[in-house]
C-alpha atoms as a PDB file:
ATOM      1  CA  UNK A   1      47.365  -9.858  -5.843  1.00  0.00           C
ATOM      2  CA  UNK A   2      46.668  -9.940  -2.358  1.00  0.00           C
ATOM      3  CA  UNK A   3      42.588 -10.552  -1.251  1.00  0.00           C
ATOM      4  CA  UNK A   4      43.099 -10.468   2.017  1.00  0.00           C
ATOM      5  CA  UNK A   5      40.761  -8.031   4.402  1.00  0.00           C
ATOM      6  CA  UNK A   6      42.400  -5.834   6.562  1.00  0.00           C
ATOM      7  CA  UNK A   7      42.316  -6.357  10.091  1.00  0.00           C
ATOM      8  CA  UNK A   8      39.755  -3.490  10.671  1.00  0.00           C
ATOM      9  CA  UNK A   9      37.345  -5.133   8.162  1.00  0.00           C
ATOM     10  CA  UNK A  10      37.885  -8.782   9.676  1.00  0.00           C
ATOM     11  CA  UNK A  11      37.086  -7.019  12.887  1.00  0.00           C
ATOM     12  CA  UNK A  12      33.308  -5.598  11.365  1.00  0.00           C
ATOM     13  CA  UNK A  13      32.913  -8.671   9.164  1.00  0.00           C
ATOM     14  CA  UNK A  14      32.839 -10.698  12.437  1.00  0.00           C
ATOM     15  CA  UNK A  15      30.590  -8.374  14.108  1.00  0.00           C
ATOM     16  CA  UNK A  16      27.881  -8.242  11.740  1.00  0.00           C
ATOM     17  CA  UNK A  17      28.173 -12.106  11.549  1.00  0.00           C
ATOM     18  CA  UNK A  18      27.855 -11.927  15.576  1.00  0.00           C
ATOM     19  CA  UNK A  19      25.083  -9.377  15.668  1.00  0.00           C
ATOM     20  CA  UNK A  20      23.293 -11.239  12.234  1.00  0.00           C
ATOM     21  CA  UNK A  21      23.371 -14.633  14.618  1.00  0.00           C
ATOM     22  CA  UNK A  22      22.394 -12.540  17.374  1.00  0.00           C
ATOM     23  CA  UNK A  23      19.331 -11.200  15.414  1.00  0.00           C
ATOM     24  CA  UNK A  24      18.658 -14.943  14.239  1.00  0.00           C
ATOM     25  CA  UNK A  25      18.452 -16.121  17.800  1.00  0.00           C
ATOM     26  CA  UNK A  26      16.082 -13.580  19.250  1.00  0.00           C
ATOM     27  CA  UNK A  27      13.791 -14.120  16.138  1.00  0.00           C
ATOM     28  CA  UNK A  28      13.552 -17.432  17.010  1.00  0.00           C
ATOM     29  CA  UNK A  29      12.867 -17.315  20.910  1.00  0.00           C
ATOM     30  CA  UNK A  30       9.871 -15.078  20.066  1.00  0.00           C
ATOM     31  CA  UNK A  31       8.887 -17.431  17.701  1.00  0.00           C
ATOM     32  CA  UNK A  32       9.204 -20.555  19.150  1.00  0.00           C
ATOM     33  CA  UNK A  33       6.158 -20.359  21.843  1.00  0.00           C
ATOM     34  CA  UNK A  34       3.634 -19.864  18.985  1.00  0.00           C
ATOM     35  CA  UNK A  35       4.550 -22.526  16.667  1.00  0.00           C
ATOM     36  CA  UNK A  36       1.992 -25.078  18.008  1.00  0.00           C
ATOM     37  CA  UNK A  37      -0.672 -22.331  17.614  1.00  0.00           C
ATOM     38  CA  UNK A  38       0.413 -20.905  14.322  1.00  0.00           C
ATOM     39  CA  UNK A  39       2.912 -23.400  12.441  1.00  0.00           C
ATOM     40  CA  UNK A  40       2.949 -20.946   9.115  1.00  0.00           C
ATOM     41  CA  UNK A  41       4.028 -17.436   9.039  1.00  0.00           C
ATOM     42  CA  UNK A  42       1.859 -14.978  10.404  1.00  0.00           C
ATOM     43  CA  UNK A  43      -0.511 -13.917   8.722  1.00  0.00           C
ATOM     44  CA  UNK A  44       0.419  -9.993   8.406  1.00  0.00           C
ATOM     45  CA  UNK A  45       3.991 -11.318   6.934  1.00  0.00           C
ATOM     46  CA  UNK A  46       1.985 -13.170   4.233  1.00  0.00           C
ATOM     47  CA  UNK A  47      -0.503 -10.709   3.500  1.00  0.00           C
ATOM     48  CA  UNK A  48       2.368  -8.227   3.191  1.00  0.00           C
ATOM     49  CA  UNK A  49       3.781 -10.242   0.447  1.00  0.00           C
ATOM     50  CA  UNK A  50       0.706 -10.860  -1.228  1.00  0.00           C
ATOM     51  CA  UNK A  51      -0.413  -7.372  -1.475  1.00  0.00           C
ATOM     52  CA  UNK A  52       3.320  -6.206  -2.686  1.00  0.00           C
ATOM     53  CA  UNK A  53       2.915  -8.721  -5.799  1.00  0.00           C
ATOM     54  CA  UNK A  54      -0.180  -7.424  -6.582  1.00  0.00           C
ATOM     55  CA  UNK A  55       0.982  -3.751  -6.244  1.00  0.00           C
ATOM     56  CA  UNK A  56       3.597  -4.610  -8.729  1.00  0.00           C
ATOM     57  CA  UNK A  57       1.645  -5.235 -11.347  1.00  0.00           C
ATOM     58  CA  UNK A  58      -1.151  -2.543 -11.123  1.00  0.00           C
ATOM     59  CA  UNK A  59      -1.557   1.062 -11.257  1.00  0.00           C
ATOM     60  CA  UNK A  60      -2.793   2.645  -7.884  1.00  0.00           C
ATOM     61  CA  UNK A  61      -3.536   5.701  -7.373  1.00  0.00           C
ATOM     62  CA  UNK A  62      -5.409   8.285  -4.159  1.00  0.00           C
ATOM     63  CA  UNK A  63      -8.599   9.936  -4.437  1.00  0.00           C
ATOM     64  CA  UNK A  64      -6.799  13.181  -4.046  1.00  0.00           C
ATOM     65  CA  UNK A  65      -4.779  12.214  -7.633  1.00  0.00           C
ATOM     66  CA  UNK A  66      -7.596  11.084  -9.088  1.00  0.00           C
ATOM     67  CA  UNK A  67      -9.592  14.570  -8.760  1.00  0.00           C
ATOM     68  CA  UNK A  68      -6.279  16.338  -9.606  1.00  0.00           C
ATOM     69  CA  UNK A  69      -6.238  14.746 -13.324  1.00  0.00           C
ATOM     70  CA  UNK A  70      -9.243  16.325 -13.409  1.00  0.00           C
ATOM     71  CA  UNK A  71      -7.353  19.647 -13.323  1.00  0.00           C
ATOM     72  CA  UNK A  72      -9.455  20.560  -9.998  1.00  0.00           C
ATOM     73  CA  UNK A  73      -7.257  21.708  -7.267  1.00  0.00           C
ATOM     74  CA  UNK A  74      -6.972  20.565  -4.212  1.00  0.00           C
ATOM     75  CA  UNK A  75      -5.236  20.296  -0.781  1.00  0.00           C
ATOM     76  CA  UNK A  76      -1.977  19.191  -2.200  1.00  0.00           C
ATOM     77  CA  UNK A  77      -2.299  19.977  -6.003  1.00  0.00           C
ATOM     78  CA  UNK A  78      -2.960  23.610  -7.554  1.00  0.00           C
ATOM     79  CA  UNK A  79      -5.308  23.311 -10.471  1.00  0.00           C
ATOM     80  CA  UNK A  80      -4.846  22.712 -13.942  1.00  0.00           C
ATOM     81  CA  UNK A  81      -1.955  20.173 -13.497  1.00  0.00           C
ATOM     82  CA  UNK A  82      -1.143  18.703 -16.514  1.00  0.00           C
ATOM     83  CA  UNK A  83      -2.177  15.300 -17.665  1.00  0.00           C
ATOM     84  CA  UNK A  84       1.360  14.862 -18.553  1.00  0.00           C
ATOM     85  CA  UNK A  85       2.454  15.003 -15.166  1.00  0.00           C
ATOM     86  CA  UNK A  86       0.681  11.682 -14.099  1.00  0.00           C
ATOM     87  CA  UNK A  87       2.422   8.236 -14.952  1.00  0.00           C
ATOM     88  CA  UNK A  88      -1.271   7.460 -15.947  1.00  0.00           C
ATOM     89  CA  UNK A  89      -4.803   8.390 -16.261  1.00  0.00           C
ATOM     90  CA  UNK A  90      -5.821   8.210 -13.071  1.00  0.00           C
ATOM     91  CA  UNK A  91      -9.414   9.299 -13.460  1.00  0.00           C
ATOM     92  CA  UNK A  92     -12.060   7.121 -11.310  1.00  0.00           C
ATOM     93  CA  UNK A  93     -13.570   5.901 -14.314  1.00  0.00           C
ATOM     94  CA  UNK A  94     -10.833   3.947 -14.886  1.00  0.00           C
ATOM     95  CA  UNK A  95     -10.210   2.034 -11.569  1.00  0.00           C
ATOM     96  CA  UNK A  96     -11.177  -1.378 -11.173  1.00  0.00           C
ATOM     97  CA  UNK A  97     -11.415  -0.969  -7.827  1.00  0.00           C
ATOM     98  CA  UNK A  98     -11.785   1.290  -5.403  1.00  0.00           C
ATOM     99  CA  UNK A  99     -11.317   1.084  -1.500  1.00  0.00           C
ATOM    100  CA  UNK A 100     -12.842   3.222   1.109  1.00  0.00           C
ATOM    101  CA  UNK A 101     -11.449   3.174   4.362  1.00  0.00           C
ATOM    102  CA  UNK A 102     -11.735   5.229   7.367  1.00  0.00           C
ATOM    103  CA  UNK A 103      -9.082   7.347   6.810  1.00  0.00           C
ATOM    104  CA  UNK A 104     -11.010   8.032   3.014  1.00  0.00           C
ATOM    105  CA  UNK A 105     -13.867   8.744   5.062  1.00  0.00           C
ATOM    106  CA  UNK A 106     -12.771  11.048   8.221  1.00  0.00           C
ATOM    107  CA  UNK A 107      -9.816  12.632   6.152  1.00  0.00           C
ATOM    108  CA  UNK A 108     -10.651  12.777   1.698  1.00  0.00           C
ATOM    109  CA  UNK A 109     -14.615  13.131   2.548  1.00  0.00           C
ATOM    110  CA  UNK A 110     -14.391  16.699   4.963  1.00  0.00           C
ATOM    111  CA  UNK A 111     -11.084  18.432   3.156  1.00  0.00           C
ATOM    112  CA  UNK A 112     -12.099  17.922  -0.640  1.00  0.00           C
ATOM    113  CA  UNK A 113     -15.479  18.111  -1.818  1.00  0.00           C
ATOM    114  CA  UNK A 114     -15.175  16.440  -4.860  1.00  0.00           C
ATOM    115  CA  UNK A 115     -14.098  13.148  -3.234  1.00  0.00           C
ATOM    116  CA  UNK A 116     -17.696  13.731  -1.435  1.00  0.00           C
ATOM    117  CA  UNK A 117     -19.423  13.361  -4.935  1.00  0.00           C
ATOM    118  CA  UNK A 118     -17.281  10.492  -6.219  1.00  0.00           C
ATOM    119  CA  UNK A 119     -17.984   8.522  -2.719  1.00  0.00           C
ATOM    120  CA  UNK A 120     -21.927   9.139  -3.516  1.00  0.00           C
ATOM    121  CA  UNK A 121     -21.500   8.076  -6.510  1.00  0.00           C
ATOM    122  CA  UNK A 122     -19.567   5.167  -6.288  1.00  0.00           C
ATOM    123  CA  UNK A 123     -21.716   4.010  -3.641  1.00  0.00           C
ATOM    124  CA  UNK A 124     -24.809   4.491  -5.637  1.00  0.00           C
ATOM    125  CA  UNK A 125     -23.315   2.955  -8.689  1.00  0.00           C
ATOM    126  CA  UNK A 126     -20.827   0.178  -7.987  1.00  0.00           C
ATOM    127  CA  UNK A 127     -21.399  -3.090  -6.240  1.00  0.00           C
ATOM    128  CA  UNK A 128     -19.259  -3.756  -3.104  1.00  0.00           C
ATOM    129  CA  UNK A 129     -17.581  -6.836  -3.822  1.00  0.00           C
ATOM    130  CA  UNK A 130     -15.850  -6.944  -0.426  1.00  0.00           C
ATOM    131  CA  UNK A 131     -16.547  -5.547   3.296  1.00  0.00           C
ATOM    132  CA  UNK A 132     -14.486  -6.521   6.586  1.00  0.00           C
ATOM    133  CA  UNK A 133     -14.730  -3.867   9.259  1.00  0.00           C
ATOM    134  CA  UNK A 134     -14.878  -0.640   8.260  1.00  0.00           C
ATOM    135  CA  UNK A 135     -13.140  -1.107   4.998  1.00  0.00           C
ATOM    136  CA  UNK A 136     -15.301  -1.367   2.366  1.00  0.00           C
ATOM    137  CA  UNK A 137     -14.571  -2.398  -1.857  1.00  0.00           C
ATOM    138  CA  UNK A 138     -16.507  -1.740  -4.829  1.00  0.00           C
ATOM    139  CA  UNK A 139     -16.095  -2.922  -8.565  1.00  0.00           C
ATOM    140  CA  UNK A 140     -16.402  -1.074 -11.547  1.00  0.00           C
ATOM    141  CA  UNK A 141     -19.578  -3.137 -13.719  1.00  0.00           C
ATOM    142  CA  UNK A 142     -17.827  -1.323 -17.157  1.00  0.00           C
ATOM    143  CA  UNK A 143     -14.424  -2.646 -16.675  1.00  0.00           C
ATOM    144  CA  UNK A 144     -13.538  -6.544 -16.446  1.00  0.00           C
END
């Protein structure tokens, strides 16, 4: 059997290797300047990691989703959707957590109502556990 590439594919193997080096190279004359400064990887790339793992292992879900299990339509979901529908119950009751951000505020707040009532109420029932800027987290006292 012959294994051999043909020359066409010797031609693109060698220019991804040239353009992969190429890549490589720029990467690192960006780089280099702010190694003195900031020896470990920036923080954004770690953060991004970090908050990928943790995605991984728990269920997520919108405010928008949330009232929608609820069977309560809204800007994106007619009403009545089935519970089946949803990977899980994603009923505020049974977040952990729950994040408010600008974009909750400016965006969820003004176009559905009911996301008004569950930001009253989570802010008049929860404990923030975590603030920086504008974002804002609070954790459910019922589950641990």
């Amino acid at each position: 059997m012959d294994f051999s590439l043909p020359s066409n594919s010797k031609k693109l193997l060698l220019l991804e290797i040239l353009a992969m080096v190429l890549v490589v190279m720029l990467a690192a004359t960006v780089r280099y300047p702010y190694l003195e400064n900031n020896p470990g990887w920036y923080t954004d790339e770690g953060t991004l990691i970090d908050i990928a793992q943790h995605l991984n292992k728990c269920k997520t879900a919108d405010f928008q989703i949330s009232v929608a299990y609820e069977g309560i339509k809204t800007t994106h979901f007619p009403p009545n959707m089935p519970t089946e529908r949803f990977a899980y119950d994603t009923r505020l009751n049974q977040a952990k957590y729950v994040v408010i951000d600008p974009v909750w505020e400016n965006f969820c707040i003004t176009s559905i109502p009911e996301v008004e009532e569950m930001a009253d109420m989570i802010i008049s029932t929860r404990q923030m556990v975590f603030k920086i800027g504008d974002i804002q987290i609070y954790q459910n006292p019922y589950i641990q």
